[in-house]
N, C-alpha and C. Protein backbone atom coordinates (compact mmCIF):
# COMPACT_ATOMS: atom_id res chain seq x y z
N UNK A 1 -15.94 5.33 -48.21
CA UNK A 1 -15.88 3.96 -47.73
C UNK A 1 -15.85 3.97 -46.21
N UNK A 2 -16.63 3.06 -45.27
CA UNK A 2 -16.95 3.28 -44.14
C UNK A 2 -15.73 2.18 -43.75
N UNK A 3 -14.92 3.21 -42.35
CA UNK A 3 -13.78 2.54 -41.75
C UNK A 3 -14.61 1.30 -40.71
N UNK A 4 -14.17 0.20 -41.24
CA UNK A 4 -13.81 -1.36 -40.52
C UNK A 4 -13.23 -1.74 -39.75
N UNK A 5 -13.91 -1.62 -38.50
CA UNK A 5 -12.12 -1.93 -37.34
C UNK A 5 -11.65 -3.46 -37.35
N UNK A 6 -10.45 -3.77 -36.48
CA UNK A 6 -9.59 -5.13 -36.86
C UNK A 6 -10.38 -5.69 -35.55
N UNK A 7 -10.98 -6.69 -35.87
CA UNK A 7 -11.99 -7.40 -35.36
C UNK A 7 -10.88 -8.40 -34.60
N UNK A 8 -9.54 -8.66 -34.70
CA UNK A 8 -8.37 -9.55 -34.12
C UNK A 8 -8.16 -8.61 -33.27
N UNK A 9 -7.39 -7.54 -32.89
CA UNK A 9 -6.82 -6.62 -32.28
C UNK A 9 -7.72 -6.18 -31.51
N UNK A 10 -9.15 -5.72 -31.61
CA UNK A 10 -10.19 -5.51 -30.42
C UNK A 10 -10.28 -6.41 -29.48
N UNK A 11 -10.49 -7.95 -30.38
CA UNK A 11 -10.77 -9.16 -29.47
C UNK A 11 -9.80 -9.45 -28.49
N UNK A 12 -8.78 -8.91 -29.02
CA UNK A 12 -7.15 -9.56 -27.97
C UNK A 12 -7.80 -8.28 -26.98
N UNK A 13 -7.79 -7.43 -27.42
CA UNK A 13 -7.42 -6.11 -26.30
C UNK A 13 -8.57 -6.13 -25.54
N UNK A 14 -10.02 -6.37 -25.92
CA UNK A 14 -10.54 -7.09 -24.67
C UNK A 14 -10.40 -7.97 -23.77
N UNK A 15 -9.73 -9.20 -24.36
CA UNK A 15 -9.47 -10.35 -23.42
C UNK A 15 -8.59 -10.26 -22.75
N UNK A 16 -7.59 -9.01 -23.19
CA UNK A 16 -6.71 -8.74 -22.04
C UNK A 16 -7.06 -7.49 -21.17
N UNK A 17 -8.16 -6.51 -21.57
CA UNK A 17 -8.47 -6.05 -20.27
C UNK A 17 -9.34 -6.88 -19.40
N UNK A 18 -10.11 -7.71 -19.62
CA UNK A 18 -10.63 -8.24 -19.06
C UNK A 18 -9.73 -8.97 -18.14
N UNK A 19 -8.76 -9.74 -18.13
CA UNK A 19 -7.54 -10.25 -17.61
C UNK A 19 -6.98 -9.66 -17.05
N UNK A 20 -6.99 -8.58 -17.40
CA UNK A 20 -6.02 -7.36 -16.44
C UNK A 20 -6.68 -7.25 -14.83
N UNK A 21 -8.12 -6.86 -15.55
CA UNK A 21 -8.96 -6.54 -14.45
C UNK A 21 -9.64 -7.57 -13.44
N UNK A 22 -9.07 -8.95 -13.96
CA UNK A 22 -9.20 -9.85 -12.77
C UNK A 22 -7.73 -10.03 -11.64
N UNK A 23 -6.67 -9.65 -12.30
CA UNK A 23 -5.45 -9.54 -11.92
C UNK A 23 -5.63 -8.67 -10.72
N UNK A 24 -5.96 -7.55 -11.11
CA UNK A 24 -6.13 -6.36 -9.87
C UNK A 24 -7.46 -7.08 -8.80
N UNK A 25 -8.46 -7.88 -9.07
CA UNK A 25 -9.34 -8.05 -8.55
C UNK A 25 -8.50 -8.94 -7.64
N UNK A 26 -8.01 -9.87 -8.24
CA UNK A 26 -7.68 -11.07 -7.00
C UNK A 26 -6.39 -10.62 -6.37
N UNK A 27 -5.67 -9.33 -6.43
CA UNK A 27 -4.50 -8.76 -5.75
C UNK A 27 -4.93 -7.88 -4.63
N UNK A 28 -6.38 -7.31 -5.11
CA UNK A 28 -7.04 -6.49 -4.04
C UNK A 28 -7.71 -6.99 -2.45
N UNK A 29 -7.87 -8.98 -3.48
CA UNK A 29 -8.48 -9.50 -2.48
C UNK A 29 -6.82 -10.30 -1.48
N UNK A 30 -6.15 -10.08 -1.91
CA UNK A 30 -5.19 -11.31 -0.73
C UNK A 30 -3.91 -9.85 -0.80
N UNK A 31 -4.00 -8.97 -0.46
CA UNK A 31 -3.09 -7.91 -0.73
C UNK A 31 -3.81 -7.40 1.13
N UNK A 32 -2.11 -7.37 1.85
CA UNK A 32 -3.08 -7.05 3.57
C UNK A 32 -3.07 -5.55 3.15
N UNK A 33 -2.22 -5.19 2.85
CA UNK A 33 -2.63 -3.55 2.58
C UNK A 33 -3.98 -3.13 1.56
N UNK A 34 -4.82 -3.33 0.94
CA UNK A 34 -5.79 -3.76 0.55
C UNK A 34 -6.57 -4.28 1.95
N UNK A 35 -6.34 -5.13 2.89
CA UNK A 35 -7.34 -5.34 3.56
C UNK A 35 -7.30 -4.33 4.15
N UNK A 36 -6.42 -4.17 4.91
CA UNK A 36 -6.19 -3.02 5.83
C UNK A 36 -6.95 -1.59 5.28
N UNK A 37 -6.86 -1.50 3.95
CA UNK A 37 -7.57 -0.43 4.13
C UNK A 37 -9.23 -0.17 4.05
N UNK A 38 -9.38 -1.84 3.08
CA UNK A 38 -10.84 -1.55 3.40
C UNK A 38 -11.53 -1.78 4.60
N UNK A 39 -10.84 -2.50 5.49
CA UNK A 39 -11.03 -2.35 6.81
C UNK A 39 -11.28 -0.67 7.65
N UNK A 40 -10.73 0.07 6.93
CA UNK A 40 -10.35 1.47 7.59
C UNK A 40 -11.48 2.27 7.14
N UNK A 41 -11.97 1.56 5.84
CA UNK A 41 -12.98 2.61 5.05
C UNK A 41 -14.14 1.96 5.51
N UNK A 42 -14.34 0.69 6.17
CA UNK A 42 -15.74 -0.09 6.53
C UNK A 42 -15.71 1.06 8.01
N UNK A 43 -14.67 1.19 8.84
CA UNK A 43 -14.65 2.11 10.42
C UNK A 43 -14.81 3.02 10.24
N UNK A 44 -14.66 3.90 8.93
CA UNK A 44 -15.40 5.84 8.40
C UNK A 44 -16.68 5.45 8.33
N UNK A 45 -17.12 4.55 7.48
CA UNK A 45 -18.59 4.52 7.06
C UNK A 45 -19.43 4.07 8.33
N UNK A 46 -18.84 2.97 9.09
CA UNK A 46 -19.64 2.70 10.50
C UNK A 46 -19.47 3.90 11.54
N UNK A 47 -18.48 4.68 11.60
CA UNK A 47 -17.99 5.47 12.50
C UNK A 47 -17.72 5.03 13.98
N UNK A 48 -16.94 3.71 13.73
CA UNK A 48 -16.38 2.63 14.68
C UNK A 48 -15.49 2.20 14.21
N UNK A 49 -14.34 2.70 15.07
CA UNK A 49 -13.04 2.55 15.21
C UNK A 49 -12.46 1.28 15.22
N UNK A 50 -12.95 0.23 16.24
CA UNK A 50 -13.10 -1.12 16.42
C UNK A 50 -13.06 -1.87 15.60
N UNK A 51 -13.31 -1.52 14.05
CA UNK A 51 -13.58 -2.50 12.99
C UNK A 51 -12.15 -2.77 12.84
N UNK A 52 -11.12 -1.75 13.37
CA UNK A 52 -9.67 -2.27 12.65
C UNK A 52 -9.25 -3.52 13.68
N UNK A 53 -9.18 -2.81 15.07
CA UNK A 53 -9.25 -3.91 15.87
C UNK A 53 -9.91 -5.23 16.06
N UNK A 54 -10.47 -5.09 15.53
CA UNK A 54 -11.28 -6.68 15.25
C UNK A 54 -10.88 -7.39 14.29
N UNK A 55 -10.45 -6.78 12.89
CA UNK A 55 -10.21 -7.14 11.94
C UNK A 55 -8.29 -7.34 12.16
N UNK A 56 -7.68 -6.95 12.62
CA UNK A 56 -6.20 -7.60 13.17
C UNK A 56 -6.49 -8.70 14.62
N UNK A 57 -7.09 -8.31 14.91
CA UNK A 57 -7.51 -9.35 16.38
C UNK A 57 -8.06 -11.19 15.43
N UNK A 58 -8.65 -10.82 14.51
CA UNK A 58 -8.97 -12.45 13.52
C UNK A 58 -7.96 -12.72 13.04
N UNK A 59 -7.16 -12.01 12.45
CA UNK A 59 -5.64 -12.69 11.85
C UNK A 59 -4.93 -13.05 12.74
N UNK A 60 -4.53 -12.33 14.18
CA UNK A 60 -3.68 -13.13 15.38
C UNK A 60 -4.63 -13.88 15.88
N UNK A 61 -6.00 -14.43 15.60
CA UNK A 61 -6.55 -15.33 16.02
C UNK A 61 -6.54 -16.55 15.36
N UNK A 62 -6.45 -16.60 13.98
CA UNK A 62 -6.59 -17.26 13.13
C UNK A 62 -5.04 -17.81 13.05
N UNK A 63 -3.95 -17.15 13.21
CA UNK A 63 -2.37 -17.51 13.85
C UNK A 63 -2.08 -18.33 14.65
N UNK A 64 -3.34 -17.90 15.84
CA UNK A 64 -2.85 -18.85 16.79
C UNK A 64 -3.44 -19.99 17.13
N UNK A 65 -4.47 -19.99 15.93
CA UNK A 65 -5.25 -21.40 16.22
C UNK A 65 -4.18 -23.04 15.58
N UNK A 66 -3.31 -22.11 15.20
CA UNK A 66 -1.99 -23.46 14.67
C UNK A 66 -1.62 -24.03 15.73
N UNK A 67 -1.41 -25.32 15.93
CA UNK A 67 -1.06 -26.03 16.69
C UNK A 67 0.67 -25.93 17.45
N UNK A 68 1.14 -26.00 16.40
CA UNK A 68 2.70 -25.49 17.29
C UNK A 68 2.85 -24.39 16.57
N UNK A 69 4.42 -24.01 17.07
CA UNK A 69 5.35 -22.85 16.37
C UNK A 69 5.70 -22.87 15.14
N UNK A 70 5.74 -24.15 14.55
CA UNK A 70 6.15 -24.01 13.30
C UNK A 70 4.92 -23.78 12.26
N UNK A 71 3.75 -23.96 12.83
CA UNK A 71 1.90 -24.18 12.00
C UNK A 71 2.01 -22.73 12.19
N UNK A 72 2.16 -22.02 13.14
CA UNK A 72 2.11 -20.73 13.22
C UNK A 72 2.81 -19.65 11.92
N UNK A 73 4.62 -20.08 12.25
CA UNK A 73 5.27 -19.50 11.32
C UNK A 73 5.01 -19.62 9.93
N UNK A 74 4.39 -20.80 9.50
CA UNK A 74 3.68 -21.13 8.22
C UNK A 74 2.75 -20.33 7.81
N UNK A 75 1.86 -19.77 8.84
CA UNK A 75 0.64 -19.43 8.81
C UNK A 75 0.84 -17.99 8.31
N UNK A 76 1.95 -17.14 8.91
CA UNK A 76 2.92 -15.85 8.34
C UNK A 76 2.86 -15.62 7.74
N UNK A 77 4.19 -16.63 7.36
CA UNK A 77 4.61 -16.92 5.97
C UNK A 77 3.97 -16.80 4.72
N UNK A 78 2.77 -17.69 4.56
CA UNK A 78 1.34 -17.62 3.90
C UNK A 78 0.82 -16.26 3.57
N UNK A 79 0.92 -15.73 4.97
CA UNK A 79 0.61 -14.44 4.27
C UNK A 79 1.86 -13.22 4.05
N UNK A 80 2.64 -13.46 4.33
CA UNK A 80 3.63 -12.66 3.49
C UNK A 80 3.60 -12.92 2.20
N UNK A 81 3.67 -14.22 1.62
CA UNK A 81 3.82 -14.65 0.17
C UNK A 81 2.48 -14.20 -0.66
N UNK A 82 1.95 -14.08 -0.05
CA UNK A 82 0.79 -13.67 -0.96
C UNK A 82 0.15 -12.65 -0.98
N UNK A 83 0.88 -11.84 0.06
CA UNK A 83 0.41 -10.38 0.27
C UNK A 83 1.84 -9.54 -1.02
N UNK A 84 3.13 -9.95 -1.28
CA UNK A 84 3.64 -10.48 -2.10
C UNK A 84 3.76 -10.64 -3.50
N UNK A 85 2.97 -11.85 -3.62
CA UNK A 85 2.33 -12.27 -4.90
C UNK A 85 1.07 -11.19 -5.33
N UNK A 86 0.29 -10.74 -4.15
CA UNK A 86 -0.94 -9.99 -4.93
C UNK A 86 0.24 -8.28 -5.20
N UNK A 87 1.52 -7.81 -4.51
CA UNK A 87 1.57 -6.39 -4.80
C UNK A 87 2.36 -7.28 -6.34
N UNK A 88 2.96 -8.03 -6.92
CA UNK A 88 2.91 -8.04 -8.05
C UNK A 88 2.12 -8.64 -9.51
N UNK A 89 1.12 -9.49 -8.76
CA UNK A 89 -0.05 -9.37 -9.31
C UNK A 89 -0.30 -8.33 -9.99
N UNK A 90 -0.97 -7.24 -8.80
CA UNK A 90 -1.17 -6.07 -9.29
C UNK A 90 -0.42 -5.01 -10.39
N UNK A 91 0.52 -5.06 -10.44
CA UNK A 91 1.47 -4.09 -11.40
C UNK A 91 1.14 -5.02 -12.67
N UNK A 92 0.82 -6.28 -12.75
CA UNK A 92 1.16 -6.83 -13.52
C UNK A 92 -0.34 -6.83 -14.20
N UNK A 93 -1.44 -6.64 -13.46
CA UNK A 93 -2.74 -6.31 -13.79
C UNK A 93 -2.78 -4.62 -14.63
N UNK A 94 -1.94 -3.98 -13.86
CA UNK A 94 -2.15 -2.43 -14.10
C UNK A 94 -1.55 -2.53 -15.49
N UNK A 95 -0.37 -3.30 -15.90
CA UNK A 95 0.31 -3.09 -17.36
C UNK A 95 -1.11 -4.14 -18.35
N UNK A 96 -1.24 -5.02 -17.75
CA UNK A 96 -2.45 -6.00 -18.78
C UNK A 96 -3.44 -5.01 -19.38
N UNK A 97 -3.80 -4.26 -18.55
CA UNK A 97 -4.95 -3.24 -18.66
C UNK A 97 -4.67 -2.53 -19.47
N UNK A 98 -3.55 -1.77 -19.35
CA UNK A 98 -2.85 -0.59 -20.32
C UNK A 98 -2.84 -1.69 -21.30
N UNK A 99 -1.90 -2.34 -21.48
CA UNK A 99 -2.20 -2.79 -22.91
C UNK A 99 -3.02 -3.58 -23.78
N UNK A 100 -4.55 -4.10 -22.59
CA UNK A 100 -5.62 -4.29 -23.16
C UNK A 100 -6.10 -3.37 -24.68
N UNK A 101 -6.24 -1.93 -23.37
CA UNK A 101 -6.88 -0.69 -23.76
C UNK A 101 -6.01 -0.70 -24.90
N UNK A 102 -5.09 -0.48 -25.33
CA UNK A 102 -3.94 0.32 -26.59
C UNK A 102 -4.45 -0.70 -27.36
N UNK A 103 -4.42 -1.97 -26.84
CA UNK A 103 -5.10 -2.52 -28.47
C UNK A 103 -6.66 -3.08 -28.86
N UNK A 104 -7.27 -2.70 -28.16
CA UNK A 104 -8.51 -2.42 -28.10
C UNK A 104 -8.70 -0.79 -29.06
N UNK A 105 -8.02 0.06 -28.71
CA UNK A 105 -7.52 0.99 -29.44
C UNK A 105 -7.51 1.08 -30.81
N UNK A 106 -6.38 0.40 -30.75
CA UNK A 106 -5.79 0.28 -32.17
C UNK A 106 -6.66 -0.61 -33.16
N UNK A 107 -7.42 -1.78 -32.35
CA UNK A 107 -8.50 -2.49 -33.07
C UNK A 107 -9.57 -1.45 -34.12
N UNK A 108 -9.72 -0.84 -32.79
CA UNK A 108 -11.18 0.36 -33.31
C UNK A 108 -10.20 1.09 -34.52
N UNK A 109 -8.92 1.84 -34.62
CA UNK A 109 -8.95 2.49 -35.81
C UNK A 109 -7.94 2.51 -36.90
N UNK A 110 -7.39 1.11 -36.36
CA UNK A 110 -6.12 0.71 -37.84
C UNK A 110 -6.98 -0.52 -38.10
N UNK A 111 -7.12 -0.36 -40.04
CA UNK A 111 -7.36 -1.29 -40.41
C UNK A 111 -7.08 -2.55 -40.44
């Protein structure tokens, strides 16, 4: 008799790697350590140093285009919280994934 996988348990465990893997996507994108480094890997591949400097020179630019001190401190803030929100995003992407996969897994070979 030819084994049947659980057509419920694949479907979940795709939709949650798939979920997982947008988790990490949008943590990679608002995560400064994440920028920072693809910033570092765009200055190996150009072999221009400058790209980091330019690329911190737009964020204190983009800081100081706030009108007062307090538009400024907001502006921080903003990105603390979401630099933040994406490092637990991420963990929270990395476990979605793992347990996409396990039951994606388990779909394919428990009946």
């Amino acid at each position: 008799m030819p084994h049947i996988p659980n057509p419920t348990l694949l479907v979940i465990g795709l939709v949650l790697f798939v979920l997982g893997w947008m988790l990490r996507s949008w943590a990679s994108r608002h995560s400064l350590t994440d920028q920072v480094t693809d910033t570092a890997w765009e200055a190996v591949k150009k072999r221009d140093a400058g790209v980091i400097g330019r690329e911190i020179k737009g964020k204190i630019t983009e800081i100081n285009q706030a009108s007062s001190t307090l538009g400024k401190a907001s502006k921080v803030a903003g990105y603390g919280v979401r630099h933040a929100m994406a490092q637990v995003a991420g963990l929270a992407g990395i476990a979605v994934l793992l347990i996409g996969l396990a039951l994606a897994a388990l779909g394919l070979f428990w009946r």
